[in-house]
PDB file of N, CA and C in Angstrom:
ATOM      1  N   UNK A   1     -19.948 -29.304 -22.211  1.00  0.00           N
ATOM      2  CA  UNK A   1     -18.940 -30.265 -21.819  1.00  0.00           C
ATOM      3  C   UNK A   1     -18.925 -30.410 -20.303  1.00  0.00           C
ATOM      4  N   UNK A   2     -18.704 -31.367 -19.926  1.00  0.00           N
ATOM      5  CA  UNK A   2     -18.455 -31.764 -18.606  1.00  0.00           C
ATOM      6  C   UNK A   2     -17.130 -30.834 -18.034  1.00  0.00           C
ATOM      7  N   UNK A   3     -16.584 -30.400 -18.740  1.00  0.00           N
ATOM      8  CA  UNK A   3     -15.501 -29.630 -17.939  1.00  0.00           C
ATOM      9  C   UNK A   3     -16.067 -28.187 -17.323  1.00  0.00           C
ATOM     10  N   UNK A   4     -17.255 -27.902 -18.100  1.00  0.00           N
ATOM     11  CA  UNK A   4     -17.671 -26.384 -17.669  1.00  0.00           C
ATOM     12  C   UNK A   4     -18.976 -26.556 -16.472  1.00  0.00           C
ATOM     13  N   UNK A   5     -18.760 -27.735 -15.908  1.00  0.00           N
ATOM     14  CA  UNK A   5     -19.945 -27.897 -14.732  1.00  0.00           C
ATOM     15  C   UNK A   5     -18.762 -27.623 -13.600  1.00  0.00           C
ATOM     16  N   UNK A   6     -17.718 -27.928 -13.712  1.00  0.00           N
ATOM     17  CA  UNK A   6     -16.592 -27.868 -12.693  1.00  0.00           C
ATOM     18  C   UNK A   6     -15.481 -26.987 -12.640  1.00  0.00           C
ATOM     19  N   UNK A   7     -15.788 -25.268 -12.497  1.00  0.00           N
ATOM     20  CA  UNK A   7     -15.108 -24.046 -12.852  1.00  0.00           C
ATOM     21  C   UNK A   7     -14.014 -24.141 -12.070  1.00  0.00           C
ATOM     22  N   UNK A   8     -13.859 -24.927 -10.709  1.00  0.00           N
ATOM     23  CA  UNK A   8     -12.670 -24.732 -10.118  1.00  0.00           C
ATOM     24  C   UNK A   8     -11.388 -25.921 -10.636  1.00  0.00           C
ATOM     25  N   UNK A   9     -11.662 -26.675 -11.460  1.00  0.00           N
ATOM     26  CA  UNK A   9     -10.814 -27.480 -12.039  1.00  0.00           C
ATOM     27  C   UNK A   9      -9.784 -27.002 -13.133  1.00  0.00           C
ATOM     28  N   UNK A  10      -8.626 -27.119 -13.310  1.00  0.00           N
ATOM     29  CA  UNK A  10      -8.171 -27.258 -15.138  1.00  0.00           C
ATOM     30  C   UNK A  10      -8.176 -28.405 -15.824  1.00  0.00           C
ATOM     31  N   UNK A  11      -8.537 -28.387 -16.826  1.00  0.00           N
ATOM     32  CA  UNK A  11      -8.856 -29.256 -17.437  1.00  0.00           C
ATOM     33  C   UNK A  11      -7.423 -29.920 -18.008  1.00  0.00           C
ATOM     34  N   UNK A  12      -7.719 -31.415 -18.448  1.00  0.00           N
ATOM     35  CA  UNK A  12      -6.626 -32.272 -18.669  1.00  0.00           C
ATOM     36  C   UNK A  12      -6.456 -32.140 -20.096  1.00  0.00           C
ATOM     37  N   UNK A  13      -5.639 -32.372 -20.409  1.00  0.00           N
ATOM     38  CA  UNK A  13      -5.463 -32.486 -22.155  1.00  0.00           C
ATOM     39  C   UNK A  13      -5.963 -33.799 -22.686  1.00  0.00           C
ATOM     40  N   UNK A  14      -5.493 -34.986 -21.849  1.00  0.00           N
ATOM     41  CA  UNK A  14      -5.316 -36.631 -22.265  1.00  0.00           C
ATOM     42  C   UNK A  14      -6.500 -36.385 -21.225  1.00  0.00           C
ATOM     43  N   UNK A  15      -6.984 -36.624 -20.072  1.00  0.00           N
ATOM     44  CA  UNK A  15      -8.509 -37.007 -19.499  1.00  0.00           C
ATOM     45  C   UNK A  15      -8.983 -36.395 -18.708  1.00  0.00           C
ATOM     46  N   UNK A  16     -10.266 -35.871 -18.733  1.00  0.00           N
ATOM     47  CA  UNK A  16     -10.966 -35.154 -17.744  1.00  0.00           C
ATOM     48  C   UNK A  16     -10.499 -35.656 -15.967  1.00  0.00           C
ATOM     49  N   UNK A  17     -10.701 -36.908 -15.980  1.00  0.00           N
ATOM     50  CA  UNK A  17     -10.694 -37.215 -14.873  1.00  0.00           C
ATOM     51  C   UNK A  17      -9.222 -37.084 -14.255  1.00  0.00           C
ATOM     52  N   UNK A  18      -7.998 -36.952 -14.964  1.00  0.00           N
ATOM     53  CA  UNK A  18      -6.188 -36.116 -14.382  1.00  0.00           C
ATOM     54  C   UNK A  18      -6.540 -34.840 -14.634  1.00  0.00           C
ATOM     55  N   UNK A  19      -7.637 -34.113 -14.404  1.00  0.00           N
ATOM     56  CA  UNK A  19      -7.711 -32.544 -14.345  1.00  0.00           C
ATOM     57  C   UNK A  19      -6.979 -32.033 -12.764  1.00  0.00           C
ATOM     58  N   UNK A  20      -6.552 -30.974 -12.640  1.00  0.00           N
ATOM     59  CA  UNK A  20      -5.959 -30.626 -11.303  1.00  0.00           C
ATOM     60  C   UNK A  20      -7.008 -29.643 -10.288  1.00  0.00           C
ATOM     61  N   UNK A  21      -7.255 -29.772  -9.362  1.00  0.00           N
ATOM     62  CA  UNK A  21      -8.160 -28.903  -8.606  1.00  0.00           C
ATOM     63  C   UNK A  21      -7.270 -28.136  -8.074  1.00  0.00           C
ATOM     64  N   UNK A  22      -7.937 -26.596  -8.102  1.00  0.00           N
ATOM     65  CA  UNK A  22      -6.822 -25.418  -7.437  1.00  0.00           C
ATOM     66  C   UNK A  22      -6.639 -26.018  -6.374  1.00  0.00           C
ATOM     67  N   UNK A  23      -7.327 -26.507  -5.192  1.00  0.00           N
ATOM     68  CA  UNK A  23      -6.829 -26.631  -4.171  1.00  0.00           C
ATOM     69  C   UNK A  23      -5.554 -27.991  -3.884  1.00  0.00           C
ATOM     70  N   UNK A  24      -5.457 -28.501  -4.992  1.00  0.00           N
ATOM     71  CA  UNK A  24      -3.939 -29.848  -5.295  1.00  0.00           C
ATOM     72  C   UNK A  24      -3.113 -29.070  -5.688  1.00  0.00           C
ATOM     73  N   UNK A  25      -3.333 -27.827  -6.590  1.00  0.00           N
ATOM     74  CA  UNK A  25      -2.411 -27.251  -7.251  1.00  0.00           C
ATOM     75  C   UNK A  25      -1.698 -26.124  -6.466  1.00  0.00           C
ATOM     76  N   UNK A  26      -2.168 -25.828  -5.338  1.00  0.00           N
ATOM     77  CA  UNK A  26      -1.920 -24.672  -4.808  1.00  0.00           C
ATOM     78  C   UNK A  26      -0.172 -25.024  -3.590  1.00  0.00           C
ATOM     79  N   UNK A  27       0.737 -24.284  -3.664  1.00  0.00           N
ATOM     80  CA  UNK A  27       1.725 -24.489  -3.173  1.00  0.00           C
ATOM     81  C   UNK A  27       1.392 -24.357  -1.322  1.00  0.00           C
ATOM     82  N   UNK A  28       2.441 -25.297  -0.683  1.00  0.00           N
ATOM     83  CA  UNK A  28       2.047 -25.406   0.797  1.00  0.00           C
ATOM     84  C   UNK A  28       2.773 -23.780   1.267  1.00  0.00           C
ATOM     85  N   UNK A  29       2.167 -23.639   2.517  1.00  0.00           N
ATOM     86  CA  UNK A  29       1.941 -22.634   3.208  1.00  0.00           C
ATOM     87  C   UNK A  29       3.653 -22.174   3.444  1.00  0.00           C
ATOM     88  N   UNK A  30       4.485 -23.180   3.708  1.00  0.00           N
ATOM     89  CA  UNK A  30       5.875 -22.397   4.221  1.00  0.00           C
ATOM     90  C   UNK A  30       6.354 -21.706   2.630  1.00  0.00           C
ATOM     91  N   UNK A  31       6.246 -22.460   1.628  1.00  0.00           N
ATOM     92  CA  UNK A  31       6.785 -22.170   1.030  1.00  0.00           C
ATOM     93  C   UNK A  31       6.120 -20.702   0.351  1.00  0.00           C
ATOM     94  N   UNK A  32       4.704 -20.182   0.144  1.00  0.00           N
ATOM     95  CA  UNK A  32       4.280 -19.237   0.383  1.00  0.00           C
ATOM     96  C   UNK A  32       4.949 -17.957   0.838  1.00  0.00           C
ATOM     97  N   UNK A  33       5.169 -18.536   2.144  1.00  0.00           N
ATOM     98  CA  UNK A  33       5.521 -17.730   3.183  1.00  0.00           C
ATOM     99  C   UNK A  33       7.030 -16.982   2.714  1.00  0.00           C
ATOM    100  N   UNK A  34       7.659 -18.145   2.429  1.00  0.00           N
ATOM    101  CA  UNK A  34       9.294 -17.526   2.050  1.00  0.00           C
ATOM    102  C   UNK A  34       9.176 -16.331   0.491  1.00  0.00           C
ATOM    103  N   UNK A  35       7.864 -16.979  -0.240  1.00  0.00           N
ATOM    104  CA  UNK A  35       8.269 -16.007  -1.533  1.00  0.00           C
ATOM    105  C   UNK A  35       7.578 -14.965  -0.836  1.00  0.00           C
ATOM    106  N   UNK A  36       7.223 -14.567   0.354  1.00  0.00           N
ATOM    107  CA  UNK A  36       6.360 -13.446   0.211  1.00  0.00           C
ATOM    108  C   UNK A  36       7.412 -12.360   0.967  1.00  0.00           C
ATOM    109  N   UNK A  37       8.073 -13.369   1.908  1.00  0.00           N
ATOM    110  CA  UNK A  37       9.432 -12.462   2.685  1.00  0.00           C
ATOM    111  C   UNK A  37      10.396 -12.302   1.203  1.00  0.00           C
ATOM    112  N   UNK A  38      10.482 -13.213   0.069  1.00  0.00           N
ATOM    113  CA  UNK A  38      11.212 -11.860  -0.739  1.00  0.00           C
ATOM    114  C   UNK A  38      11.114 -11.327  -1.363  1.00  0.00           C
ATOM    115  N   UNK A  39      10.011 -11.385  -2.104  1.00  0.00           N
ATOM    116  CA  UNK A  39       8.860  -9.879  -2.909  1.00  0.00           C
ATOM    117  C   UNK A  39       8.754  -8.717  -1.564  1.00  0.00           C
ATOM    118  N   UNK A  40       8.944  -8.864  -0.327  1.00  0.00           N
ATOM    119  CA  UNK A  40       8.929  -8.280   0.489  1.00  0.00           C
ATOM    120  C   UNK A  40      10.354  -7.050   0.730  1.00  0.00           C
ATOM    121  N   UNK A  41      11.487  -7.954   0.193  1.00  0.00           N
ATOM    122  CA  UNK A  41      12.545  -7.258   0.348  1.00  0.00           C
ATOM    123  C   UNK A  41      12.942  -6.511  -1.031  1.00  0.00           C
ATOM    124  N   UNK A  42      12.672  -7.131  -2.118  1.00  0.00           N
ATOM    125  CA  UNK A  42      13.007  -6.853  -3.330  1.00  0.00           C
ATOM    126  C   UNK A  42      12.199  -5.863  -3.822  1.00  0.00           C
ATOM    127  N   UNK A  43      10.516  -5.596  -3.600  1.00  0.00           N
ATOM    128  CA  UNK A  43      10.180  -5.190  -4.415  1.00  0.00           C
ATOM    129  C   UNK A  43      10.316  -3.323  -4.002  1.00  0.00           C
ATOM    130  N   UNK A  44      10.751  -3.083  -2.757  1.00  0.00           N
ATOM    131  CA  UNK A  44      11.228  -1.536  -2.491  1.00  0.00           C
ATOM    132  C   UNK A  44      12.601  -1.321  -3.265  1.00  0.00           C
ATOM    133  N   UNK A  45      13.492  -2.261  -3.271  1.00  0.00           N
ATOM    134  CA  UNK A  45      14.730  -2.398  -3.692  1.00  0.00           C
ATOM    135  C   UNK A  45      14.238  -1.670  -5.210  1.00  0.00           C
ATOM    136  N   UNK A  46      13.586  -2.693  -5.819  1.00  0.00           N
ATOM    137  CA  UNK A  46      13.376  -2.562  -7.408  1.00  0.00           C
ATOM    138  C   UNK A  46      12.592  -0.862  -8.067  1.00  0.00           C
ATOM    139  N   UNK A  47      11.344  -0.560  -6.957  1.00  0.00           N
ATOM    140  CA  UNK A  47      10.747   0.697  -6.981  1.00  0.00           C
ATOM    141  C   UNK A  47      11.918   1.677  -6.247  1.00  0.00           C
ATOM    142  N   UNK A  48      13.004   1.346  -5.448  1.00  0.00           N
ATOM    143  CA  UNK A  48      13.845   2.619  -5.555  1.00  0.00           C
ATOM    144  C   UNK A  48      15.177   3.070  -6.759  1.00  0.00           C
ATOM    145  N   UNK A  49      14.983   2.159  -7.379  1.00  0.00           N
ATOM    146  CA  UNK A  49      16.544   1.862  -8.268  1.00  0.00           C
ATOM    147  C   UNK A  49      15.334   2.871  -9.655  1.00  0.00           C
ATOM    148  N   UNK A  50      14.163   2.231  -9.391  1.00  0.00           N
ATOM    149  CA  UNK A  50      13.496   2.650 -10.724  1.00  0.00           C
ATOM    150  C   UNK A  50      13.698   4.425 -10.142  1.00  0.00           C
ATOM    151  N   UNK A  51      13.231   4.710  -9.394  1.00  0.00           N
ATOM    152  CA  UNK A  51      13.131   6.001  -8.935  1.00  0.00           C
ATOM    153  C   UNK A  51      14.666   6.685  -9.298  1.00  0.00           C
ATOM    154  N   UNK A  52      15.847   6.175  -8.999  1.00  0.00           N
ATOM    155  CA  UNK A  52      17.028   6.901  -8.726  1.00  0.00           C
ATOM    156  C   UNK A  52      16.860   6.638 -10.270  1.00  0.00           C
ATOM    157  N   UNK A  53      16.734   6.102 -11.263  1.00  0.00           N
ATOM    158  CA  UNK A  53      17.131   5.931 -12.912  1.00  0.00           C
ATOM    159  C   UNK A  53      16.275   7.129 -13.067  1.00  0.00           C
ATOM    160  N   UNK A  54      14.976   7.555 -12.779  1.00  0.00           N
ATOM    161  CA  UNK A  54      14.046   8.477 -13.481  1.00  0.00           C
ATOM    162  C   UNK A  54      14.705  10.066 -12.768  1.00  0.00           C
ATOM    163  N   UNK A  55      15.377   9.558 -12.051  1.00  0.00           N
ATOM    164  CA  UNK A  55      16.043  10.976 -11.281  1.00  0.00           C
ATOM    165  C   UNK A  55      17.226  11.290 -11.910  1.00  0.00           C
ATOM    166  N   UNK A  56      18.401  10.392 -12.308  1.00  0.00           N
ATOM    167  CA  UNK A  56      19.639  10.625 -13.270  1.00  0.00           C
ATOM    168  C   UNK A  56      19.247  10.936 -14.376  1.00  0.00           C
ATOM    169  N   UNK A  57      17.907  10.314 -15.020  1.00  0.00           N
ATOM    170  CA  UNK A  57      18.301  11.131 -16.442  1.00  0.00           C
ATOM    171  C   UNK A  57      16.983  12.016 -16.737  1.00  0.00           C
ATOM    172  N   UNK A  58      16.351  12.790 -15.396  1.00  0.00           N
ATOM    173  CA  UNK A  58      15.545  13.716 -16.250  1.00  0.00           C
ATOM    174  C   UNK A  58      16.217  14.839 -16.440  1.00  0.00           C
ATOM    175  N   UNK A  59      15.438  15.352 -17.769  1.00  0.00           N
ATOM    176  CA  UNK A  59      16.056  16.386 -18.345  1.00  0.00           C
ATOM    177  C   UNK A  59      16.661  16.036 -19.424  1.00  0.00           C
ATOM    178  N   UNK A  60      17.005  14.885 -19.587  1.00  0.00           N
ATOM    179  CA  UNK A  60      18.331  14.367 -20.675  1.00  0.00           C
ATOM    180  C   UNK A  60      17.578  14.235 -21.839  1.00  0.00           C
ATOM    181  N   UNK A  61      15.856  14.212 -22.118  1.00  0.00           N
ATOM    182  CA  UNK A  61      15.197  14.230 -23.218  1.00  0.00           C
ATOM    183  C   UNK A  61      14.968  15.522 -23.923  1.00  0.00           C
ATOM    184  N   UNK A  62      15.068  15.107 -25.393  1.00  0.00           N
ATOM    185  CA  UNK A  62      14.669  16.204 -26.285  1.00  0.00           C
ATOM    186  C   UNK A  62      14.084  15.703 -27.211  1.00  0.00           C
ATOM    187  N   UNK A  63      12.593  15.951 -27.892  1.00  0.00           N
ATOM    188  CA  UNK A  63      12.147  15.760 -28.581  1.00  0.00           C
ATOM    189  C   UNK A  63      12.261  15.944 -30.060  1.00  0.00           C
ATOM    190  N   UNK A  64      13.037  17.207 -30.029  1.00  0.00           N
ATOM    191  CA  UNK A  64      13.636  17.590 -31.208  1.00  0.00           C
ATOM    192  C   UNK A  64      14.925  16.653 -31.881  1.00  0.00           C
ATOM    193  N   UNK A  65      15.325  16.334 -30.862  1.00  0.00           N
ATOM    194  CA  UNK A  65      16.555  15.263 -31.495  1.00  0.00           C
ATOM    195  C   UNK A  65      16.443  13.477 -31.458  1.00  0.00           C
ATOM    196  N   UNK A  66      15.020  13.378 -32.299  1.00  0.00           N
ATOM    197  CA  UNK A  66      14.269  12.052 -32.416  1.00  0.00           C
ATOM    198  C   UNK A  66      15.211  11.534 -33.502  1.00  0.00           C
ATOM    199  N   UNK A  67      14.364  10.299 -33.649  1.00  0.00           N
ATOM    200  CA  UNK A  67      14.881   9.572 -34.734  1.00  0.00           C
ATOM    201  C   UNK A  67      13.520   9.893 -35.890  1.00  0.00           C
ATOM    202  N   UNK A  68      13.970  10.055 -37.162  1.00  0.00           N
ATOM    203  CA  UNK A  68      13.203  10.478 -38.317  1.00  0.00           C
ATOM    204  C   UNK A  68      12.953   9.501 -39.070  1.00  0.00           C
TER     205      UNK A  68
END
């Protein structure tokens, strides 16, 4: 098929030729910029909350008192 000569495209459903090229599809640079300042702030936030949860309840497991 003509769609597999052109790997950097996605292909259209209704016509080859409204296929999107990564580089149309790709979001502009500011806006980039802002999701990266807040994966920037959030994602220590999220890896310390996980940390303080694995710290409150270790110990609190028992294997013996599963569900059967």
């Amino acid at each position: 098929m003509a769609w597999q000569r052109q790997p950097g495209r996605f292909r259209s459903l209704v016509r080859l030729a409204d296929g999107l090229l990564f580089g149309a599809g790709a979001a502009t640079e500011s806006s980039l910029r802002f999701l990266l300042v807040g994966a920037l702030a959030l994602i220590p936030i999220i890896l310390a909350y996980t940390a303080y949860a694995y710290w409150v309840f270790r110990g609190h497991v028992d294997l013996s008192k599963g569900y059967h």
